[in-house]
Protein backbone atom coordinates (compact mmCIF):
# COMPACT_ATOMS: atom_id res chain seq x y z
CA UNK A 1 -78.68 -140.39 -48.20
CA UNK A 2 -80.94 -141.44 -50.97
CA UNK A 3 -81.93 -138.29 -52.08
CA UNK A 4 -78.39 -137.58 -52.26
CA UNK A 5 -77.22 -140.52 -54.27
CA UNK A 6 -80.17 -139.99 -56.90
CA UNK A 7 -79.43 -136.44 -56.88
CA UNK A 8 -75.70 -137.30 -57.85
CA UNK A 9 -76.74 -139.73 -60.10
CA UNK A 10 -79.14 -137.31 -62.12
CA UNK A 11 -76.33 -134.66 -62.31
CA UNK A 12 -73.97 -137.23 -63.59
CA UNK A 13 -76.41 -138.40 -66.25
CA UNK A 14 -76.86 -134.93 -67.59
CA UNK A 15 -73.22 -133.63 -67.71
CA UNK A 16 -72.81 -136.87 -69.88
CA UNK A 17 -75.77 -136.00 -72.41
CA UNK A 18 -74.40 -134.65 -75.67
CA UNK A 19 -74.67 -130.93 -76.20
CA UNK A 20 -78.00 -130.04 -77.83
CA UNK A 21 -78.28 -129.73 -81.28
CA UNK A 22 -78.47 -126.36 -82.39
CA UNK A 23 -81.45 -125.69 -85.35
CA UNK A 24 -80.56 -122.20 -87.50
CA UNK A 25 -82.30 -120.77 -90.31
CA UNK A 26 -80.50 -119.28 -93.25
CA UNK A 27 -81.28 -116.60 -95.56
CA UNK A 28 -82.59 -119.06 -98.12
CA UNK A 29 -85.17 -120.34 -95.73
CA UNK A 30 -83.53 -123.73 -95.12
CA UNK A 31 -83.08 -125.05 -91.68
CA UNK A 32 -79.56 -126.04 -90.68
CA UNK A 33 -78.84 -128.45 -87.53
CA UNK A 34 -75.31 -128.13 -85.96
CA UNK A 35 -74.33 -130.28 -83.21
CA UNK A 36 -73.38 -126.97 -81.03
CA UNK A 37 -72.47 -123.59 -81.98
CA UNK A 38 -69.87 -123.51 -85.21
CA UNK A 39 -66.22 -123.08 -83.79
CA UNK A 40 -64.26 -124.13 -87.19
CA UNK A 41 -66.14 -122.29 -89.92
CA UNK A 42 -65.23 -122.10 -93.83
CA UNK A 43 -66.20 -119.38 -95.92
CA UNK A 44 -67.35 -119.27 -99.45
CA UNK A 45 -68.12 -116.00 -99.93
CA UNK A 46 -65.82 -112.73 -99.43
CA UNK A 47 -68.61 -110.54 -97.84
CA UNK A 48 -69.16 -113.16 -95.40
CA UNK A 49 -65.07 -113.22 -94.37
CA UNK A 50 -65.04 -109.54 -94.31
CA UNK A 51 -68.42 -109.32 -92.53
CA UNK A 52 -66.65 -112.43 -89.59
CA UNK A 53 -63.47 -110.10 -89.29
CA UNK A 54 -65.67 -106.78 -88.44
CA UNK A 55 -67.74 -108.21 -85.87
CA UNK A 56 -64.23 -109.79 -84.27
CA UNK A 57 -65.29 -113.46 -85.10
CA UNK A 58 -62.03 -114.15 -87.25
CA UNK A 59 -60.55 -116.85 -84.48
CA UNK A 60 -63.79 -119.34 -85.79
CA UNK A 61 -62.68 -118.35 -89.50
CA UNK A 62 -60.59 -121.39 -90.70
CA UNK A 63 -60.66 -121.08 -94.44
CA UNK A 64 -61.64 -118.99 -97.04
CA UNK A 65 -61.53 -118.72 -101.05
CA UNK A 66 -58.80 -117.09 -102.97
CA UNK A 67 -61.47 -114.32 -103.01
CA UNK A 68 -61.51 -113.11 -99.93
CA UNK A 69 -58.88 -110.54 -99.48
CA UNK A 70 -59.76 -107.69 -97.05
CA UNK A 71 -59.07 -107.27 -94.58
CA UNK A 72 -55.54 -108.01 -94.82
CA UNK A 73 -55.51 -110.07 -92.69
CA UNK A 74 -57.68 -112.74 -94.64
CA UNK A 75 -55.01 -113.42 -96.86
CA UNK A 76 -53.66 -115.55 -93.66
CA UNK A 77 -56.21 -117.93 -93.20
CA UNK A 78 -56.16 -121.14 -95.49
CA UNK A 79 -57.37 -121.21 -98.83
CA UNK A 80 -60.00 -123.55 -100.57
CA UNK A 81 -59.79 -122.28 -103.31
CA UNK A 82 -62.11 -120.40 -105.82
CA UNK A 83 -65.92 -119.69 -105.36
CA UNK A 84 -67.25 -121.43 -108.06
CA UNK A 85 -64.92 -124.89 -107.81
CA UNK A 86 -63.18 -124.59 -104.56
CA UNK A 87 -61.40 -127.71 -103.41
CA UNK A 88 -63.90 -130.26 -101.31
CA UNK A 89 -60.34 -132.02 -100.26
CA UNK A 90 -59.02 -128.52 -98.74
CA UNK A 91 -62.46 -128.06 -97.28
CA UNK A 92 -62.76 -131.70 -95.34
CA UNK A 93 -58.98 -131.43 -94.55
CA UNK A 94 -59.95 -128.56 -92.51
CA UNK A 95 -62.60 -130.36 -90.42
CA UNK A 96 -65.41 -127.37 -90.31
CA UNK A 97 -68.59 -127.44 -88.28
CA UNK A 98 -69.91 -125.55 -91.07
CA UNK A 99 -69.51 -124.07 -94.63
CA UNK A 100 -71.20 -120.12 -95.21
CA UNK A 101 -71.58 -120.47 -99.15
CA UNK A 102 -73.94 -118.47 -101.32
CA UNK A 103 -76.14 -118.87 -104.09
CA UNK A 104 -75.25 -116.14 -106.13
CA UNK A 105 -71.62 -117.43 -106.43
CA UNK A 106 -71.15 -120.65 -105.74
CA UNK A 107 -72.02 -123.93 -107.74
CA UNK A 108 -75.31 -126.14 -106.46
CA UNK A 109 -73.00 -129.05 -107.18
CA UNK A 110 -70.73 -127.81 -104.08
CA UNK A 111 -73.71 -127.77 -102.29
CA UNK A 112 -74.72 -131.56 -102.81
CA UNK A 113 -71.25 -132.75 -102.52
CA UNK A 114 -70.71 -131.22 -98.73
CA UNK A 115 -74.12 -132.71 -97.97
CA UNK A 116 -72.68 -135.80 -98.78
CA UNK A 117 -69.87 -135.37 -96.76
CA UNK A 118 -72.15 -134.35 -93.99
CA UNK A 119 -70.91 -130.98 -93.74
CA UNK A 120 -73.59 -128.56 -93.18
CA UNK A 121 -74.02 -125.70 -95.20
CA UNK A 122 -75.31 -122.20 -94.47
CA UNK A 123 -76.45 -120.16 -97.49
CA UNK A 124 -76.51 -116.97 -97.90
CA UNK A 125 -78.42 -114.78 -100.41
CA UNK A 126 -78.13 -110.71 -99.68
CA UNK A 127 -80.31 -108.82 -102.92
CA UNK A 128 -80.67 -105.31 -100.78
CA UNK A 129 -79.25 -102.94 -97.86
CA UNK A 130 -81.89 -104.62 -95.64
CA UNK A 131 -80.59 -107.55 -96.39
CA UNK A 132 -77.09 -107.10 -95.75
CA UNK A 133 -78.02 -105.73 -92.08
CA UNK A 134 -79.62 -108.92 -91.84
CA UNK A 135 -76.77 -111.08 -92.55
CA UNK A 136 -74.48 -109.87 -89.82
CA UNK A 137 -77.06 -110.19 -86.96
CA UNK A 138 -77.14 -113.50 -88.35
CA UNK A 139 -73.08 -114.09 -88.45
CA UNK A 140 -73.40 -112.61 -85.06
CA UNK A 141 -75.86 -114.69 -83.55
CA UNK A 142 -74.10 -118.24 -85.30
CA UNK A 143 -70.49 -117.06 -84.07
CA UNK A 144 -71.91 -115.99 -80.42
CA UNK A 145 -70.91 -112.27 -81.46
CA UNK A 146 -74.42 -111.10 -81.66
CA UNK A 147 -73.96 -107.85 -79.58
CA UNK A 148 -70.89 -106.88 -81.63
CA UNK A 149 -72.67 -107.67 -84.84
CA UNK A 150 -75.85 -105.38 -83.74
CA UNK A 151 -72.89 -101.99 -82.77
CA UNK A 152 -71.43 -102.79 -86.11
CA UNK A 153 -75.11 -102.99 -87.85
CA UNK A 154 -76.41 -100.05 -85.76
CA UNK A 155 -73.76 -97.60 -86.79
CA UNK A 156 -73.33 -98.89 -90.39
CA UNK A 157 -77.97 -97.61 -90.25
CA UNK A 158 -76.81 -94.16 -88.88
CA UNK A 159 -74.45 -93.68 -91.33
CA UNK A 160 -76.91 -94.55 -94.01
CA UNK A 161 -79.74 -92.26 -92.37
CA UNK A 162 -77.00 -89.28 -92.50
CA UNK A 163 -76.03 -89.58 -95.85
CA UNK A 164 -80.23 -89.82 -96.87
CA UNK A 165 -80.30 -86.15 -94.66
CA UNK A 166 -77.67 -84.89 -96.38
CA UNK A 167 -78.74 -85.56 -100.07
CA UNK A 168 -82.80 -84.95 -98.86
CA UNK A 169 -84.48 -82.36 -101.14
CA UNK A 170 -81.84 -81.85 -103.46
CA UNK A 171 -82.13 -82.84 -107.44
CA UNK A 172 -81.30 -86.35 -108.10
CA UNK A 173 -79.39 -86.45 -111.52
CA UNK A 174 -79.26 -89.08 -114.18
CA UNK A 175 -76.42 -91.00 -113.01
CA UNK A 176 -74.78 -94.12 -114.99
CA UNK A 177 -72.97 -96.86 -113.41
CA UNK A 178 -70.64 -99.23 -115.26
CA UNK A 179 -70.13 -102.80 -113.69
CA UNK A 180 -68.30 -104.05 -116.66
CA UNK A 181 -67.36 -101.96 -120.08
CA UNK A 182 -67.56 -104.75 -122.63
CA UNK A 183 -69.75 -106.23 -122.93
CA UNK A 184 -72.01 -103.26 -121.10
CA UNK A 185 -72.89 -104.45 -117.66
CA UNK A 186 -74.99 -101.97 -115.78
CA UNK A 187 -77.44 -102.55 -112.55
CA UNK A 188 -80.80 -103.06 -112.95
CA UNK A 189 -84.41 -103.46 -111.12
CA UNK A 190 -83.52 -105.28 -107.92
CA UNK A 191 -79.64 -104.84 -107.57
CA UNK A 192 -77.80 -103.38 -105.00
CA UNK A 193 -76.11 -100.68 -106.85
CA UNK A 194 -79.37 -99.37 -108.06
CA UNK A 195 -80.64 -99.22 -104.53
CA UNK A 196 -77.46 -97.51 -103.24
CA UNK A 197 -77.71 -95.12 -106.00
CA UNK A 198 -80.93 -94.18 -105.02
CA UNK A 199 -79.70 -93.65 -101.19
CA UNK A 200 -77.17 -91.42 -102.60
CA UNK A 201 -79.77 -89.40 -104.05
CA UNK A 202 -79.16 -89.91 -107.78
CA UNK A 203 -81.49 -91.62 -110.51
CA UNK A 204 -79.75 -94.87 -112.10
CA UNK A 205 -80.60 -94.47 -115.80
CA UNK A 206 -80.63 -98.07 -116.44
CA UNK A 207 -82.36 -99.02 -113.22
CA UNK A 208 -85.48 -100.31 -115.54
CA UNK A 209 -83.58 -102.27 -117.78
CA UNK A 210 -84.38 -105.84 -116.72
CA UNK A 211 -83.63 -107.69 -113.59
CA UNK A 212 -80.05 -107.46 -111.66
CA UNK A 213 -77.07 -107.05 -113.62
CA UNK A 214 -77.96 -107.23 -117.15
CA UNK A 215 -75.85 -106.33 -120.43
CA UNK A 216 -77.18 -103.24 -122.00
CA UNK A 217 -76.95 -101.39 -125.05
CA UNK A 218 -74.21 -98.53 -125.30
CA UNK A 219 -76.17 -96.40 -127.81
CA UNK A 220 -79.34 -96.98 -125.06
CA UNK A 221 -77.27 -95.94 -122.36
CA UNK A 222 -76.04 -92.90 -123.55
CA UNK A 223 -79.56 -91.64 -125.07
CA UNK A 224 -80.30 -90.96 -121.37
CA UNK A 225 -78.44 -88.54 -121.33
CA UNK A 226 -76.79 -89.33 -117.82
CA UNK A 227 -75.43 -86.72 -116.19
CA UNK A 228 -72.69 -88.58 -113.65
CA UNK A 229 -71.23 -91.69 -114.98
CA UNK A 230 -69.55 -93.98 -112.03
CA UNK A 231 -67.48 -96.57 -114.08
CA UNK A 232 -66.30 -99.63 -111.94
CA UNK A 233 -62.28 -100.35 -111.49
CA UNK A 234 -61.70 -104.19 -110.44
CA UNK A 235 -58.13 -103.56 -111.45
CA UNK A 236 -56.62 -100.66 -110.91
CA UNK A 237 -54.58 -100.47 -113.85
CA UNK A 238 -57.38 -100.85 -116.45
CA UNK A 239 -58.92 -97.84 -115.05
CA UNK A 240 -57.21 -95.04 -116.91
CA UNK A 241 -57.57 -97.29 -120.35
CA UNK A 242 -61.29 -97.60 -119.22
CA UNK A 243 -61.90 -94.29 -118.59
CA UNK A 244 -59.99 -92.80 -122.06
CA UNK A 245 -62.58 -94.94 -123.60
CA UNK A 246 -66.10 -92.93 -122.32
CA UNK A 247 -64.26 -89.61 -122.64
CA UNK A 248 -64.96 -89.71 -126.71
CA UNK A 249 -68.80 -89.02 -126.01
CA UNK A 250 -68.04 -85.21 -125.23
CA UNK A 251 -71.93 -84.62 -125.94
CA UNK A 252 -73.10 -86.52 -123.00
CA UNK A 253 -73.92 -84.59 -120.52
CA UNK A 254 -71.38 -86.27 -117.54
CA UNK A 255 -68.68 -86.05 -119.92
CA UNK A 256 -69.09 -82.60 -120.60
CA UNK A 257 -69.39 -81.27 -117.54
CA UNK A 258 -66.39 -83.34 -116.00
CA UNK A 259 -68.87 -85.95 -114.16
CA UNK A 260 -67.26 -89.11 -115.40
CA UNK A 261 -65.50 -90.89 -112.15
CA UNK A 262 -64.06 -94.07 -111.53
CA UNK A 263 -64.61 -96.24 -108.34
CA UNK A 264 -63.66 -99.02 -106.51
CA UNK A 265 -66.36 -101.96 -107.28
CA UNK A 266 -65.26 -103.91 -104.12
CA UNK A 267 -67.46 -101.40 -102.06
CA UNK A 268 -70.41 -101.85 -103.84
CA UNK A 269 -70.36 -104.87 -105.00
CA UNK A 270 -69.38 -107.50 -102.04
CA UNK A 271 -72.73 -107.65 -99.57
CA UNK A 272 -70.58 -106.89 -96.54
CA UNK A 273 -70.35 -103.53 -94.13
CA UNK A 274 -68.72 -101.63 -96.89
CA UNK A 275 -71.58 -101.27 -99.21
CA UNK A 276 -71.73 -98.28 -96.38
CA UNK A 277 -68.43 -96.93 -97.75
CA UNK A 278 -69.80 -97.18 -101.28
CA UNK A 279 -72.51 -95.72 -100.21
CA UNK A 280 -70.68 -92.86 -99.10
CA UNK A 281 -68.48 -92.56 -101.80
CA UNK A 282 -71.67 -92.50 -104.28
CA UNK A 283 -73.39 -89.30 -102.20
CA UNK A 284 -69.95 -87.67 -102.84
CA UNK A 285 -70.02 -88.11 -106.19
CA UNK A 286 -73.33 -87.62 -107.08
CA UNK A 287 -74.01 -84.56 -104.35
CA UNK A 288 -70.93 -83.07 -104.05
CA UNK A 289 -71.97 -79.99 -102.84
CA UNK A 290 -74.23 -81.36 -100.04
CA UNK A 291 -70.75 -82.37 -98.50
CA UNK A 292 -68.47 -79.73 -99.02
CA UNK A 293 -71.35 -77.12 -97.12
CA UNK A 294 -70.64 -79.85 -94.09
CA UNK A 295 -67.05 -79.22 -94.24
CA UNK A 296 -66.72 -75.92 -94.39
CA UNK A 297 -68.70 -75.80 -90.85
């Protein structure tokens, strides 16, 4: 009977003991302690919402920014706001477990001011295709989706492989990307564009002009002669005036020969699963012969 009552005893004690605190690492290097797995999460970052919604995690999504607007369905979940100064009064109000922010959009004085609330913070900081893999097994394992989020990252590395066997061997042309028109934003050493023009089997002229996404010199661009220029739309109705404006410079070589596209800077700009779309859309562009041989078979 003793061993019985101790027995009890010892299974009541530990079904009272508080759930063990759960220690994460974020893509910053910083260690995060949660009290259990996150079940009300806030997102900062519109790569991150979309990235929650693909792997099926959407039900722990309980806010987001005024940002984060695909899928659709986003638009549903409560809003804190903008990235840079989103409301800390929306974001307490919604009592999360944890906040996904990141450094590349988001303010450092967010940062302190959750800590002082207590709130933890996860940061993300994607830079590269590798890294953007990485971010959903990560989402995965925090949201206890982690065998969803390694389907979705396994298929979104097949697709990537097939487009790098269909542009293999072929010449990769000068190719010019526009983030912004004016002033002249272009990619650079160490952005994400560069790296998914180079997947798509084309040679970003401006790819050694500095560090990320610098402004650049019209005359400089164009003295490279590129021979496909990808200009990016953020709004679809400044496209065509956009566009009017680079067909002037009939002696570059993409204008001339009818290279000169516009595309939809939400794919390659927002670290989620569709860089894999941009991606995609890029080869297409840049190699669109290697894709209409598949077709035809």
């Amino acid at each position: 009977m003793t061993r019985v009552l101790a027995a009890l005893a010892l299974a009541s004690l530990l079904l009272c003991q508080p759930v063990s605190a759960l220690t994460v690492t974020d893509q910053t290097g910083r260690r995060v302690v949660l009290p259990a797995p996150p079940a009300r999460i806030v997102s900062l970052v519109p790569s991150v919402t979309e990235t929650v919604f693909t792997i099926g995690a959407q039900d722990r999504l309980v806010g987001v920014t005024d940002f984060c607007d695909y899928p659709a369905a986003a638009r549903q979940k409560a809003s804190v706001g903008g990235m840079i100064s989103p409301s800390l009064e929306g974001i307490v109000a919604l009592k999360p477990d944890l906040v996904v922010a990141t450094t590349a959009g988001n303010r450092h004085e967010t940062f302190d001011q959750l800590a002082r609330l207590k709130i933890p913070v996860y940061l993300v900081n994607p830079v590269a295709v590798r890294d953007v893999l990485d971010l959903i097994a990560r989402l995965g394992r925090l949201t206890d989706r982690a065998e969803a989020a390694d389907r979705v990252a396994a298929a979104l590395r097949e697709r990537i492989q097939a487009v790098s066997a269909r542009v293999a061997g072929r010449p990769r042309p000068r190719v010019l990307y526009v983030l912004w028109p004016d002033p002249l934003i272009v990619p650079a050493r160490g952005a994400l564009v560069s790296e998914l023009i180079g997947l798509a089997g084309g040679d970003s002229v401006t790819a050694d002009g500095g560090e990320g996404y610098p402004r650049y010199s019209l005359e400089a661009a164009l003295a490279r002669n590129p021979e496909v220029i990808l200009i990016a739309s953020h709004d679809a109705t400044r496209s065509p005036l956009v566009r009017s404006q680079w067909e002037r410079f009939t002696q570059v070589p993409a204008v001339s020969a009818g290279r000169l596209h516009t595309v939809d800077g939400n794919l390659m700009h927002r670290y989620g699963p569709r860089i894999v779309d941009g991606l995609e859309v890029l080869a297409r562009l840049i190699h669109p012969g290697a894709f209409e041989k598949a077709a035809v078979r």
